[in-house]
C-alpha atoms as a PDB file:
ATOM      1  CA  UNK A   1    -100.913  54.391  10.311  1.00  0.00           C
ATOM      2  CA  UNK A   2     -99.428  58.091  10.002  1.00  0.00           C
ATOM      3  CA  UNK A   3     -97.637  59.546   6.650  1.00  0.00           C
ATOM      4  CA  UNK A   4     -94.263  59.094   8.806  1.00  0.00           C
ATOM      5  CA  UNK A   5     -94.719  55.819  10.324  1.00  0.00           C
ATOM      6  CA  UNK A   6     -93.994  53.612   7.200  1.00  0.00           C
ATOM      7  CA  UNK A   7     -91.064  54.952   5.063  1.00  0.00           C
ATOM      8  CA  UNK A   8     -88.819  53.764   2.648  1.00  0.00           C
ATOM      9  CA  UNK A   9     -85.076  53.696   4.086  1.00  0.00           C
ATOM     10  CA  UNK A  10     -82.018  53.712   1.879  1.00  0.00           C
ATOM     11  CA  UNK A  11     -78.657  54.222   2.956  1.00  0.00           C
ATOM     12  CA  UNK A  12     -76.160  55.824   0.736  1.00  0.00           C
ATOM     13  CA  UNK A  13     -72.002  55.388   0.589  1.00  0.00           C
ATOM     14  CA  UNK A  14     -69.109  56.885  -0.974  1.00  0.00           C
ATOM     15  CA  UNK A  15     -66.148  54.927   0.077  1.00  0.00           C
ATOM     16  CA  UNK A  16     -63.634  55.548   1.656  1.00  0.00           C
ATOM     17  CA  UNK A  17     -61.346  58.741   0.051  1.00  0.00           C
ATOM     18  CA  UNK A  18     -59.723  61.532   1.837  1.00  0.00           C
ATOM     19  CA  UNK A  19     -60.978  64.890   1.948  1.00  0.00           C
ATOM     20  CA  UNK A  20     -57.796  66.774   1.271  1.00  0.00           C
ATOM     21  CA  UNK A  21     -58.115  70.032  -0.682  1.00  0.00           C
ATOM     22  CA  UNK A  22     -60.609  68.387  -3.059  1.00  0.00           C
ATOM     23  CA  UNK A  23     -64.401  67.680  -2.600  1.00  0.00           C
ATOM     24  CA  UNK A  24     -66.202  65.106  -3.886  1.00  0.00           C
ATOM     25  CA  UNK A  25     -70.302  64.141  -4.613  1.00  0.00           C
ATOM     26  CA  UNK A  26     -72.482  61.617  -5.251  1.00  0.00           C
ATOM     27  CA  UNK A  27     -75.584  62.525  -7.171  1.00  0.00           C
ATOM     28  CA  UNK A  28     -78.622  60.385  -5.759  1.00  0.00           C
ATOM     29  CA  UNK A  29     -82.389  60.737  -6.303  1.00  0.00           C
ATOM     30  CA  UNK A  30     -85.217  58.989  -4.318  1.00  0.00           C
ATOM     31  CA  UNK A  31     -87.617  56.750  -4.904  1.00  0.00           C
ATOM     32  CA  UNK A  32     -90.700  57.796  -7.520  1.00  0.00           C
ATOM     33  CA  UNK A  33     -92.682  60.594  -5.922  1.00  0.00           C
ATOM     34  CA  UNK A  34     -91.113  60.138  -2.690  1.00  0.00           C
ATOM     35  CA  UNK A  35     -89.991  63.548  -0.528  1.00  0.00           C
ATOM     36  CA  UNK A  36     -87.172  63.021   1.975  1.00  0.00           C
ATOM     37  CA  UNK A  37     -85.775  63.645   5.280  1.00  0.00           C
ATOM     38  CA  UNK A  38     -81.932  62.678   5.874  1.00  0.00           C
ATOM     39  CA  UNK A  39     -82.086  60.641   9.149  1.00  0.00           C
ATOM     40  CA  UNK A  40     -77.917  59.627  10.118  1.00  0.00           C
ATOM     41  CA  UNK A  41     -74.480  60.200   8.733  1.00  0.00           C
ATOM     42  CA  UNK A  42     -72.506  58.349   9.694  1.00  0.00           C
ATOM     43  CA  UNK A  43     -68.380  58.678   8.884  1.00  0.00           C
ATOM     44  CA  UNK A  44     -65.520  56.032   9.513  1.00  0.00           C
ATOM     45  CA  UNK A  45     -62.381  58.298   9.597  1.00  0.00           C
ATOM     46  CA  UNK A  46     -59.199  56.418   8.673  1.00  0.00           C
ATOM     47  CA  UNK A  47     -57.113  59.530   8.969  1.00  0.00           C
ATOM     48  CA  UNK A  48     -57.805  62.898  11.028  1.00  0.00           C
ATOM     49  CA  UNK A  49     -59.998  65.336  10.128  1.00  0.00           C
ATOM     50  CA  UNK A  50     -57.842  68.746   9.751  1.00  0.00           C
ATOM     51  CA  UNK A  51     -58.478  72.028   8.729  1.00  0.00           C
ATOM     52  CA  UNK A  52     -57.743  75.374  10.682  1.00  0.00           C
ATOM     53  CA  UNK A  53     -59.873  77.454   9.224  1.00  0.00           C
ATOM     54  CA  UNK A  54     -63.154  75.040   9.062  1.00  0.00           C
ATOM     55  CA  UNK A  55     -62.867  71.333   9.703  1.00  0.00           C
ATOM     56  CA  UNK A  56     -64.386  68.626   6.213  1.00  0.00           C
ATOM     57  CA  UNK A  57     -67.852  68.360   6.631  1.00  0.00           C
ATOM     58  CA  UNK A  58     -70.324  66.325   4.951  1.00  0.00           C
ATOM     59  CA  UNK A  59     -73.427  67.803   2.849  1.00  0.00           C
ATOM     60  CA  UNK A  60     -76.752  66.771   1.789  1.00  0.00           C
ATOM     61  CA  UNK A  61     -78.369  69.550  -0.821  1.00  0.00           C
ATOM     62  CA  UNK A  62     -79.401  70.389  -4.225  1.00  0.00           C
ATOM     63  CA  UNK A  63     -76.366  71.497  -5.465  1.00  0.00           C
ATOM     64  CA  UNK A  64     -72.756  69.954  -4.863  1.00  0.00           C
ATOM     65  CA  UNK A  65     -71.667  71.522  -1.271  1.00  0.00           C
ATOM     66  CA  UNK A  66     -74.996  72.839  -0.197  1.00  0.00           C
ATOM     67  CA  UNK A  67     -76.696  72.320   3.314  1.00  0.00           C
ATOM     68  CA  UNK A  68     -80.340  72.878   2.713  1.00  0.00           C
ATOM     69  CA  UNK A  69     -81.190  69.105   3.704  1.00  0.00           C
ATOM     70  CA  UNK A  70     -78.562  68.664   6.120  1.00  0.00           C
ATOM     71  CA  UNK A  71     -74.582  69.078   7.412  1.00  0.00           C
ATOM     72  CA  UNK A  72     -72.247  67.495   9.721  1.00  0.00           C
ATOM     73  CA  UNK A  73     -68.641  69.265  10.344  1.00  0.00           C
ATOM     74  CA  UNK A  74     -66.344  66.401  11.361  1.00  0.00           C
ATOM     75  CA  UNK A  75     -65.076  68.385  14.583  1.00  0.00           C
ATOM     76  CA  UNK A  76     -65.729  69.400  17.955  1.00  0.00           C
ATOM     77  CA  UNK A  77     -65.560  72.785  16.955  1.00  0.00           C
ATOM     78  CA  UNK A  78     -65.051  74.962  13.682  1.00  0.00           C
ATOM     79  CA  UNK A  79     -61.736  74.350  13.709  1.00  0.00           C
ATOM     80  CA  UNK A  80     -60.461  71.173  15.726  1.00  0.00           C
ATOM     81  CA  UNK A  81     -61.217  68.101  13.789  1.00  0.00           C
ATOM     82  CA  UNK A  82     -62.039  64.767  15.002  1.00  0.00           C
ATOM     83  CA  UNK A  83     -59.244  62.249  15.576  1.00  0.00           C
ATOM     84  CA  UNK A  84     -59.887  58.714  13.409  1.00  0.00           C
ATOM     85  CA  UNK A  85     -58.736  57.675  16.568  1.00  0.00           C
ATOM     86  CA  UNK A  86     -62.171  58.139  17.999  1.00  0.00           C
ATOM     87  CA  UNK A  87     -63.895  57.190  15.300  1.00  0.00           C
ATOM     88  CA  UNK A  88     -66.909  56.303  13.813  1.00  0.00           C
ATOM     89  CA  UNK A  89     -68.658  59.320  13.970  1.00  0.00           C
ATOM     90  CA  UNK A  90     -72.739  59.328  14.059  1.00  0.00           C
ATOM     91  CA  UNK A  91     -74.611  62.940  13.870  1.00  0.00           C
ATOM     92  CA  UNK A  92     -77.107  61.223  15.477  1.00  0.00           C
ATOM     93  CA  UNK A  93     -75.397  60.983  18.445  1.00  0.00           C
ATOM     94  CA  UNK A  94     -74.340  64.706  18.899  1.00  0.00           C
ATOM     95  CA  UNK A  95     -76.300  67.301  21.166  1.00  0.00           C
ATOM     96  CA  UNK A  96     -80.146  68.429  20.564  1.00  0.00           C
ATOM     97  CA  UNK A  97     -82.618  70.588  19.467  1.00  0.00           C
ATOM     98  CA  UNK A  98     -86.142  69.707  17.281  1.00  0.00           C
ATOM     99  CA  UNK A  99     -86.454  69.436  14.003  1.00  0.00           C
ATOM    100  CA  UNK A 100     -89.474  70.105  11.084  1.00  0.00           C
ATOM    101  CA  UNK A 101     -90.978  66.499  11.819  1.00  0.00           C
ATOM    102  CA  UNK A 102     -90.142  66.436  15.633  1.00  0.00           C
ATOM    103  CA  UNK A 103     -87.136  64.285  15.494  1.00  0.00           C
ATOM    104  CA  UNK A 104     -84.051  65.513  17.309  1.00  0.00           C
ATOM    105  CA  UNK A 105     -81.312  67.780  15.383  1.00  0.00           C
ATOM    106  CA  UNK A 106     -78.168  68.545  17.242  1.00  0.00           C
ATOM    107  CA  UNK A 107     -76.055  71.655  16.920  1.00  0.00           C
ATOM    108  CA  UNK A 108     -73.255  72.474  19.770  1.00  0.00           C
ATOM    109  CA  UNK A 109     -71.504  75.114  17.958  1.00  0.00           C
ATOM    110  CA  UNK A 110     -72.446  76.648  14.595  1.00  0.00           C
ATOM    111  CA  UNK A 111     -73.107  74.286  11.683  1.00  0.00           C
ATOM    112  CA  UNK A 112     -72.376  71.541  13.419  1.00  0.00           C
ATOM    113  CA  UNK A 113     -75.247  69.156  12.825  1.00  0.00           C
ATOM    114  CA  UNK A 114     -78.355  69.627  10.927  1.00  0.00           C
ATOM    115  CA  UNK A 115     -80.913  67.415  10.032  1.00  0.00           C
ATOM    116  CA  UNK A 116     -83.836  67.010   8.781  1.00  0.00           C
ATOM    117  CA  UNK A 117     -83.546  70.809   8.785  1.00  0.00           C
ATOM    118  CA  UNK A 118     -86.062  70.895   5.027  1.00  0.00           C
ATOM    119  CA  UNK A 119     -87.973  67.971   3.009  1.00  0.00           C
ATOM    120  CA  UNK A 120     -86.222  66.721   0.322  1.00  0.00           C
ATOM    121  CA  UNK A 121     -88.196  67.288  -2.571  1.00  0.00           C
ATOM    122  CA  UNK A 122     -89.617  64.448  -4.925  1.00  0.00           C
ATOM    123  CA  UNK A 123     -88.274  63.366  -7.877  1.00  0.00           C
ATOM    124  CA  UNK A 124     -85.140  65.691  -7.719  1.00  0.00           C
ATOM    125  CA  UNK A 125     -81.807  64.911  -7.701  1.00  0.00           C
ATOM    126  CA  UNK A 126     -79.908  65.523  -4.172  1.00  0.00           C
ATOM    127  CA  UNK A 127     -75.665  65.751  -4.155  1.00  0.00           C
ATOM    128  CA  UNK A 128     -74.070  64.356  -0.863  1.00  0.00           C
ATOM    129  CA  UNK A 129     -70.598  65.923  -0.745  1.00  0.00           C
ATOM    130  CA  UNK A 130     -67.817  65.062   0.733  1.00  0.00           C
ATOM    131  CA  UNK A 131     -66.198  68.739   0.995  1.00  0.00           C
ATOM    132  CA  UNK A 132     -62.485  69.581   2.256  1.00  0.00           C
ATOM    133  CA  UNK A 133     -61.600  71.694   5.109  1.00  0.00           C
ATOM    134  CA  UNK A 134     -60.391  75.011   4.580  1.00  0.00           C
ATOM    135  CA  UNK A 135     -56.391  76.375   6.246  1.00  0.00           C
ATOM    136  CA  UNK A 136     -53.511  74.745   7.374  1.00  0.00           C
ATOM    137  CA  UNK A 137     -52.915  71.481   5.650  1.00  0.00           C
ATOM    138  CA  UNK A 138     -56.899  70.369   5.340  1.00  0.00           C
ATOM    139  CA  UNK A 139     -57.081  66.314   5.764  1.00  0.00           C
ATOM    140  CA  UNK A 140     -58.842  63.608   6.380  1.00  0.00           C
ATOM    141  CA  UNK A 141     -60.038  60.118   4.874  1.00  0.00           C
ATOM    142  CA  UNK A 142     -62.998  58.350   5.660  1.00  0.00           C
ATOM    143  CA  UNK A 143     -66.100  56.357   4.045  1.00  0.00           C
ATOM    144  CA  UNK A 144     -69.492  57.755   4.566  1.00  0.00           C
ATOM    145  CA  UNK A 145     -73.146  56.664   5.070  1.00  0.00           C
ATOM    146  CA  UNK A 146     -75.924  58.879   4.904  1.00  0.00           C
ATOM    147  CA  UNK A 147     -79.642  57.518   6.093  1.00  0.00           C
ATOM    148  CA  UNK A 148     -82.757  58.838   4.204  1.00  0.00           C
ATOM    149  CA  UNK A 149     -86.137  58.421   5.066  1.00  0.00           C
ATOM    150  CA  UNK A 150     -88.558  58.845   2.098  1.00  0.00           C
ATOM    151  CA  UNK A 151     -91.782  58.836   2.226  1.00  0.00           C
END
């Protein structure tokens, strides 16, 4: 059996909130010497995501709002958001390239998805953010669900 083949799964949540003009983290970190790969996001939209300038997105890094270990802009472009209409929303389930380990990553415009993108290191604390859009009137509520392999 491979490094890959048996990890550790968690699944994180922040309940639902609305992304607004505010931004929001939870601080996680993994299991003992365990390095990570984030996996799925998942986000249940209750109310639209909306910003003109750059739609909410949610983040997976070291710091509150960074992208090092993975994004996912809730929109089907920069700047048109998805309707909670339509939703859940899985990055999984968006477009393709090929990440560090192989998996799939998907990115149809800019930023869109990324996965997997970088390890996660071990032992070190990891923010997922829930950050606001930017223009306009930025909204959007929703609970989120990100999926981390460790291993």
């Amino acid at each position: 059996m491979g490094y890959y083949d048996d990890p550790i799964r968690e699944e994180y949540y922040l309940p639902s909130a609305a992304f607004g003009a505010t931004t929001d983290s939870l601080k996680i970190i993994g299991p003992k010497g365990k390095k990570g790969l984030v996996r799925d996001i998942e986000v249940a939209l209750t109310a639209d995501a909306v910003g003109t300038t750059t739609v909410p997105e949610i983040d997976v890094g070291a710091t509150s709002g960074a992208t090092e270990y993975a994004r996912f802009r809730l929109g089907t472009s920069a700047t048109a958001g998805y309707a909670a209409a339509n939703s859940p929303f899985r990055a999984s389930q968006i477009g393709g390239n090929t990440l560090i380990d192989g998996s799939p990553s998907y990115e149809d415009y800019t930023g869109h998805v990324m996965m997997g993108t970088a390890f996660i290191p071990a032992d070190t604390a990891v923010f997922i953010t829930r950050k606001a859009g930017t223009g306009g009137t930025p909204a959007g509520t929703g609970a989120v669900r990100v999926i981390i392999d460790w291993f």
